[in-house]
Protein backbone atom coordinates (compact mmCIF):
# COMPACT_ATOMS: atom_id res chain seq x y z
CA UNK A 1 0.00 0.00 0.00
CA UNK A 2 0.97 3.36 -0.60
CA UNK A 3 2.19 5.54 2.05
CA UNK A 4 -0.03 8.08 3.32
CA UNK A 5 0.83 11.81 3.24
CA UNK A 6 1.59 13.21 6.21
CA UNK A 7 -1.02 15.74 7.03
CA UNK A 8 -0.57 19.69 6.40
CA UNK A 9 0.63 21.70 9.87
CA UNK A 10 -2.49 22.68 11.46
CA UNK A 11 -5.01 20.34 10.21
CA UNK A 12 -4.98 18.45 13.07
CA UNK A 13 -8.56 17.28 14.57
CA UNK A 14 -9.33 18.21 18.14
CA UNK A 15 -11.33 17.05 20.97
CA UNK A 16 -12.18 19.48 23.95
CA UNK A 17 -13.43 18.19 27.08
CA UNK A 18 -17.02 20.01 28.64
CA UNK A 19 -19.92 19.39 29.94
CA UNK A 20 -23.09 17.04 28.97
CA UNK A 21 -24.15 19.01 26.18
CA UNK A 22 -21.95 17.74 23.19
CA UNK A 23 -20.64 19.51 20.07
CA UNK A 24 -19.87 17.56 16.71
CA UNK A 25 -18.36 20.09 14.17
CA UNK A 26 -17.40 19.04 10.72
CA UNK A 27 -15.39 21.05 8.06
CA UNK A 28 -15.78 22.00 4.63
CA UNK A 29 -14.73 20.25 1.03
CA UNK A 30 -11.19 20.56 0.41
CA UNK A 31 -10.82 22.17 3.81
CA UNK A 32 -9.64 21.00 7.69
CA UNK A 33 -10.69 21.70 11.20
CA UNK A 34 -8.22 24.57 11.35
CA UNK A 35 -11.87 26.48 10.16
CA UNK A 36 -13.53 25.68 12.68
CA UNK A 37 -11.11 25.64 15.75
CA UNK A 38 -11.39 29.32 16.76
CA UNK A 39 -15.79 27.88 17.22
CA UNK A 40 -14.61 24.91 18.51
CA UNK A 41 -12.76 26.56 21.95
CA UNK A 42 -15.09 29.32 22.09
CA UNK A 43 -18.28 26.21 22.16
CA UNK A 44 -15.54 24.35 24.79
CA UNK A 45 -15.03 27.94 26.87
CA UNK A 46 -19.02 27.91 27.42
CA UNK A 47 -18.49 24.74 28.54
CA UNK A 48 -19.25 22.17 25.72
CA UNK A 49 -17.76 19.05 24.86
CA UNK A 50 -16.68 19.59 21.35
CA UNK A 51 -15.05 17.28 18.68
CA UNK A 52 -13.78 17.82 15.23
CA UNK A 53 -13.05 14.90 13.13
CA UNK A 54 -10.44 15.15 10.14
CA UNK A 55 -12.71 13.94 6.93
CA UNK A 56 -10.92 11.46 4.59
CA UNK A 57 -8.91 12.57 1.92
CA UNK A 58 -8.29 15.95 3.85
CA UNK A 59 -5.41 17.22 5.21
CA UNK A 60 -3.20 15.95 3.59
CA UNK A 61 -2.70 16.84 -0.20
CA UNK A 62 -5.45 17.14 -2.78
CA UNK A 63 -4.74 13.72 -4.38
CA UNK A 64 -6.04 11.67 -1.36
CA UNK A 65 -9.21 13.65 -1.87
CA UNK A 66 -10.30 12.27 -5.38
CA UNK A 67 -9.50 8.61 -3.62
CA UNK A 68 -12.60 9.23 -0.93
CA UNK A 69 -16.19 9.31 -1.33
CA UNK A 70 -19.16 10.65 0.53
CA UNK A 71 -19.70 8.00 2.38
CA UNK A 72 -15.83 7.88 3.69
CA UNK A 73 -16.95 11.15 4.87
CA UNK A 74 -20.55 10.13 6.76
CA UNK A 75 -18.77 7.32 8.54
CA UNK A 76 -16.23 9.16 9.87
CA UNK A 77 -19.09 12.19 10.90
CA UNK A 78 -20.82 9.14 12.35
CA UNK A 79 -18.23 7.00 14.37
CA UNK A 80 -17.43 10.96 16.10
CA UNK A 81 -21.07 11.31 16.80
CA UNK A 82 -20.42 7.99 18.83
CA UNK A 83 -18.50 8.90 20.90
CA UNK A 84 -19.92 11.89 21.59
CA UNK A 85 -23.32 9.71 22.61
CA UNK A 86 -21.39 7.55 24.37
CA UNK A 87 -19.78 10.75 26.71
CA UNK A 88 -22.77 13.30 26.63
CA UNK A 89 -26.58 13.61 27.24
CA UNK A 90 -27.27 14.94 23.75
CA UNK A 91 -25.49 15.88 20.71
CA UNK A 92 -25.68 18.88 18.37
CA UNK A 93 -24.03 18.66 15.30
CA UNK A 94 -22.56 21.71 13.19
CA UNK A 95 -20.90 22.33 10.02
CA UNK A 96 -19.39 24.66 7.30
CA UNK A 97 -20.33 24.56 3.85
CA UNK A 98 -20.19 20.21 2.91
CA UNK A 99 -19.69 19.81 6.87
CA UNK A 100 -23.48 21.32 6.82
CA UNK A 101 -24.51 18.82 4.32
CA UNK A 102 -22.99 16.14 6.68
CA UNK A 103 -24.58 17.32 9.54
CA UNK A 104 -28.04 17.28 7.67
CA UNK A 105 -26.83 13.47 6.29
CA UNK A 106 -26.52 12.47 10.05
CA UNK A 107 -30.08 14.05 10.68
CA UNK A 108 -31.52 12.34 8.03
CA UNK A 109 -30.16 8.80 9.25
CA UNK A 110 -29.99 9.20 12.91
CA UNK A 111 -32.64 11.37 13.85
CA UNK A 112 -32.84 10.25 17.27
CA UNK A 113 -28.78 11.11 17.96
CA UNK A 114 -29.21 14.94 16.94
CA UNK A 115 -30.55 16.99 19.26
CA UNK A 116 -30.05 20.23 17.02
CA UNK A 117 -28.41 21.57 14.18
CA UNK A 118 -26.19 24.30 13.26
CA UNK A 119 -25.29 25.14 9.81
CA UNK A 120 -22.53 27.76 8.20
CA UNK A 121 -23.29 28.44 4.77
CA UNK A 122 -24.00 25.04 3.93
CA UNK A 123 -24.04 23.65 0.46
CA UNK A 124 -26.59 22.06 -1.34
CA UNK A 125 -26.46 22.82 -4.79
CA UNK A 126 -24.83 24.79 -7.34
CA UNK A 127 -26.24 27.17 -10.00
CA UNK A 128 -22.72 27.97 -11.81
CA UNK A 129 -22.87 26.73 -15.32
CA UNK A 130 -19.86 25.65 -15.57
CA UNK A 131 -20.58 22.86 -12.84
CA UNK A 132 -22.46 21.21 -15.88
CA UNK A 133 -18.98 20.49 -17.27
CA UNK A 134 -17.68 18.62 -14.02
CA UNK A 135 -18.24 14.86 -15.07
CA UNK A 136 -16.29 15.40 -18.11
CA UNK A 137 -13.66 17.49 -16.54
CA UNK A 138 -13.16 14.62 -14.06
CA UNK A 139 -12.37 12.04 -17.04
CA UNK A 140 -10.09 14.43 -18.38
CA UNK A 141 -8.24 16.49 -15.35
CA UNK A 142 -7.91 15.25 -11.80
CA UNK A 143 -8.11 18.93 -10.19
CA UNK A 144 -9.42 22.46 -11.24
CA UNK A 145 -9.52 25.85 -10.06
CA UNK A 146 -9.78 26.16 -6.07
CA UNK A 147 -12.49 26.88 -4.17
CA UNK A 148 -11.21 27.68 -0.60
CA UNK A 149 -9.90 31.00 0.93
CA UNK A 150 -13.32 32.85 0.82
CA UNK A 151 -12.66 35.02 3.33
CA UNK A 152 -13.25 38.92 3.90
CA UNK A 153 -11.10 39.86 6.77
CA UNK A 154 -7.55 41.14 5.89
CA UNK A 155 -4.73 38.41 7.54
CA UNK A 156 -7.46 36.10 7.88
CA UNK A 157 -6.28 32.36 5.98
CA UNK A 158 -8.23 28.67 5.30
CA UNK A 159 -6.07 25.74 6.06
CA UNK A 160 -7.10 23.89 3.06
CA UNK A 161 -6.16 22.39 -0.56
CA UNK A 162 -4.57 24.64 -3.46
CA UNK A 163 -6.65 22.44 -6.10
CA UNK A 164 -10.44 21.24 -6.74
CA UNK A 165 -10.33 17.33 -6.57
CA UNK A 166 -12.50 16.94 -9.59
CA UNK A 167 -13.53 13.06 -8.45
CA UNK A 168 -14.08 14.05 -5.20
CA UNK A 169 -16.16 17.10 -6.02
CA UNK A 170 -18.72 14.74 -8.32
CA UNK A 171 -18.64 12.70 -4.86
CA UNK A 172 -19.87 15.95 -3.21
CA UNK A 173 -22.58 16.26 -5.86
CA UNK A 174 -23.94 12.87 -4.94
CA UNK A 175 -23.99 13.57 -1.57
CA UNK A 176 -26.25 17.13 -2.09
CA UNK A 177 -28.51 14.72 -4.43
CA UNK A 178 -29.24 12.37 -1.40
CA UNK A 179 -29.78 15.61 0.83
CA UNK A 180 -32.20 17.20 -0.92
CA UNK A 181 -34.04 14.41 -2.10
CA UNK A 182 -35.03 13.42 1.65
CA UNK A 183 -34.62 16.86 3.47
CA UNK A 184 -38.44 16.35 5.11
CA UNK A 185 -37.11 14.01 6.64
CA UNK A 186 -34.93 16.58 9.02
CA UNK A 187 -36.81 17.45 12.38
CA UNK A 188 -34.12 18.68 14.45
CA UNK A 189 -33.85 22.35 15.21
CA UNK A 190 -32.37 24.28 12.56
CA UNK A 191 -29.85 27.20 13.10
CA UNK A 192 -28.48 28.64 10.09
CA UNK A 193 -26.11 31.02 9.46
CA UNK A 194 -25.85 33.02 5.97
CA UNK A 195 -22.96 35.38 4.33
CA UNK A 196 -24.52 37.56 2.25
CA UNK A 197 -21.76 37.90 0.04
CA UNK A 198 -20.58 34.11 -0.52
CA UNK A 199 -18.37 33.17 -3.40
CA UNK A 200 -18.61 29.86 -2.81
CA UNK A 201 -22.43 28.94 -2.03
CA UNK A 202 -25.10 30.50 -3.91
CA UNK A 203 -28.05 31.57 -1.85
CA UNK A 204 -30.15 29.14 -3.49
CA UNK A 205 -28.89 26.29 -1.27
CA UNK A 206 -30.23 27.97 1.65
CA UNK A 207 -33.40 28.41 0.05
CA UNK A 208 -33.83 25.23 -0.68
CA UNK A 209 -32.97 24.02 3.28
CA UNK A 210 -35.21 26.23 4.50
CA UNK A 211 -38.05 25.37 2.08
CA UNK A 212 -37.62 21.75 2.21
CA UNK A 213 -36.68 20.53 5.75
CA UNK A 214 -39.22 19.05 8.11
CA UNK A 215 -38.00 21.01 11.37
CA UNK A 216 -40.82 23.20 12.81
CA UNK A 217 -37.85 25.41 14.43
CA UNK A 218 -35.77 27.05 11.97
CA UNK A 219 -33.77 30.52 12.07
CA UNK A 220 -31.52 31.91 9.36
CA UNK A 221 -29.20 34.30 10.50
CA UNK A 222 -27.53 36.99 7.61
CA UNK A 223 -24.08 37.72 7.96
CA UNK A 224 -23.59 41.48 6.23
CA UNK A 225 -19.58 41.44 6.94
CA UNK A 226 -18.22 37.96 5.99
CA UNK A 227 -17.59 36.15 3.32
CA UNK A 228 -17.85 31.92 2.73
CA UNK A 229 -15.77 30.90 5.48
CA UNK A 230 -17.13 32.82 8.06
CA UNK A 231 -16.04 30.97 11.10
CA UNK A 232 -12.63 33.12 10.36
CA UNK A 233 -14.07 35.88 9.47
CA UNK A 234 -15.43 38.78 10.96
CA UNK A 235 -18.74 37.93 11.77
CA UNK A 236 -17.19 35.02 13.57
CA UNK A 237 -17.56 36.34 17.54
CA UNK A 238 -21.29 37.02 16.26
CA UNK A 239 -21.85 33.42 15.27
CA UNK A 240 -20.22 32.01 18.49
CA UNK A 241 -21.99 33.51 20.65
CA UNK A 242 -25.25 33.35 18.84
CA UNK A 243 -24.33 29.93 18.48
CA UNK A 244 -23.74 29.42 22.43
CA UNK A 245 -27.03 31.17 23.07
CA UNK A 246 -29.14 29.33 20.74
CA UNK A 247 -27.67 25.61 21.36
CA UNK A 248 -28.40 26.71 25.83
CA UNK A 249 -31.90 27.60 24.70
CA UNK A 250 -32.98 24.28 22.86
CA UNK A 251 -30.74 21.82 24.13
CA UNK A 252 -31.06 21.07 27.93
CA UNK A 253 -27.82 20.56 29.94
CA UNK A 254 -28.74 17.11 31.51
CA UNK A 255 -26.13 15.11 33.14
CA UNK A 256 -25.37 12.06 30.91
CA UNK A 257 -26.36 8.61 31.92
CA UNK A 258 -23.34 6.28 32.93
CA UNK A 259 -23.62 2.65 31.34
């Protein structure tokens, strides 16, 4: 077998310890947990438990990417949302961009282990025209233009892959399909969080959440000073703490059962 890469300085997943109430964060296509950690010890400072899986093919370089699938990715969201059970009284599981469409995945399979959900600009379609021309440019290139780095604030950087993963991203297009196709099937209470200017995610996708998912409880929150990656950008002590305050407000702080 092939030796793996070693993974990029700063990708690393993280686990913080808290209370009852879990967190289960998940990252963006072609992206790492670096984008989520400043959320991550800000959710852990209010005294969640918070954990941030690595997806496959991430981290690492771009190549490994086109070698995973979406459901590399859900298993990996899952076995984290294990443990989490296993350690707290209830879950809630967030996500950037594909980490929202994850986190909407886990609703849709394991209704009964997601106590909430909050989503960053998540993705679930894409209106560009040129996305037409992906299956073909996936027979002929393995990578295209990049589509990390959204971000508004000066200084401000993604940890995340120079190159689209052409194979990969048709995986990603699978994994909206299955989505939307059974987004009534979504109860859990829906946070979601929306840059107006987003270079990435056309406001369609939210739309189409909003419009399609079975949760009585929804709120969409605009973001006026941030661009795609907002968790580093400046909107992001907003979201935290809007985060922090919605997440207290829905999801009781029972102490977990020992087994």
């Amino acid at each position: 077998m092939p030796q793996a890469a070693p993974l990029m300085p700063g990708a690393d997943p993280f686990d913080l310890p808290g209370g009852p109430v879990g967190v289960l964060l998940c990252h963006g296509f072609t992206s790492t947990p670096q984008s989520l950690r400043p959320w991550g010890e800000h959710l852990a400072a209010a005294g969640f438990t918070v954990r941030c899986p690595l997806l496959p093919g991430h981290g690492t370089r771009w190549q490994d990417a086109n070698a995973s699938t979406e459901e590399d990715w859900y298993r990996e969201l899952s076995a984290a949302l294990d443990d989490l059970r296993g350690r707290c009284s209830s879950v809630v599981v967030a996500g950037l961009s594909m980490g929202g469409t994850l986190a909407l995945r886990l609703a849709q399979r394991r209704p009964d282990d997601v106590a909430a959900l909050v989503l960053v600009n998540p993705s679930l379609l894409t209106e560009r025209r040129d996305a037409r021309l992906l299956p073909l440019l996936a027979r002929l290139t393995p990578a295209w233009a990049p589509v990390a780095g959204d971000i508004k604030k000066p200084g401000a950087t993604e940890l995340a892959y120079p190159r689209l993963p052409t194979r990969a991203a048709l995986a990603l297009r699978r994994l909206w399909a299955a989505v939307r196709a059974d987004l009534g099937s979504v109860r859990a209470p829906l946070l979601v969080f929306r840059s107006v200017t987003d270079h990435v995610v056309e406001p369609a996708s939210a739309r189409v959440l909003l419009a399609g998912v079975g949760s009585t409880d929804t709120t969409e929150v605009l973001l006026h000073d941030s661009h795609h990656v907002a968790t580093l950008d400046n909107d992001a002590p907003m979201l935290f703490a809007r985060s922090v305050e919605w997440i207290r407000d829905r999801v009781p702080a029972t102490r977990a059962s020992s087994s």
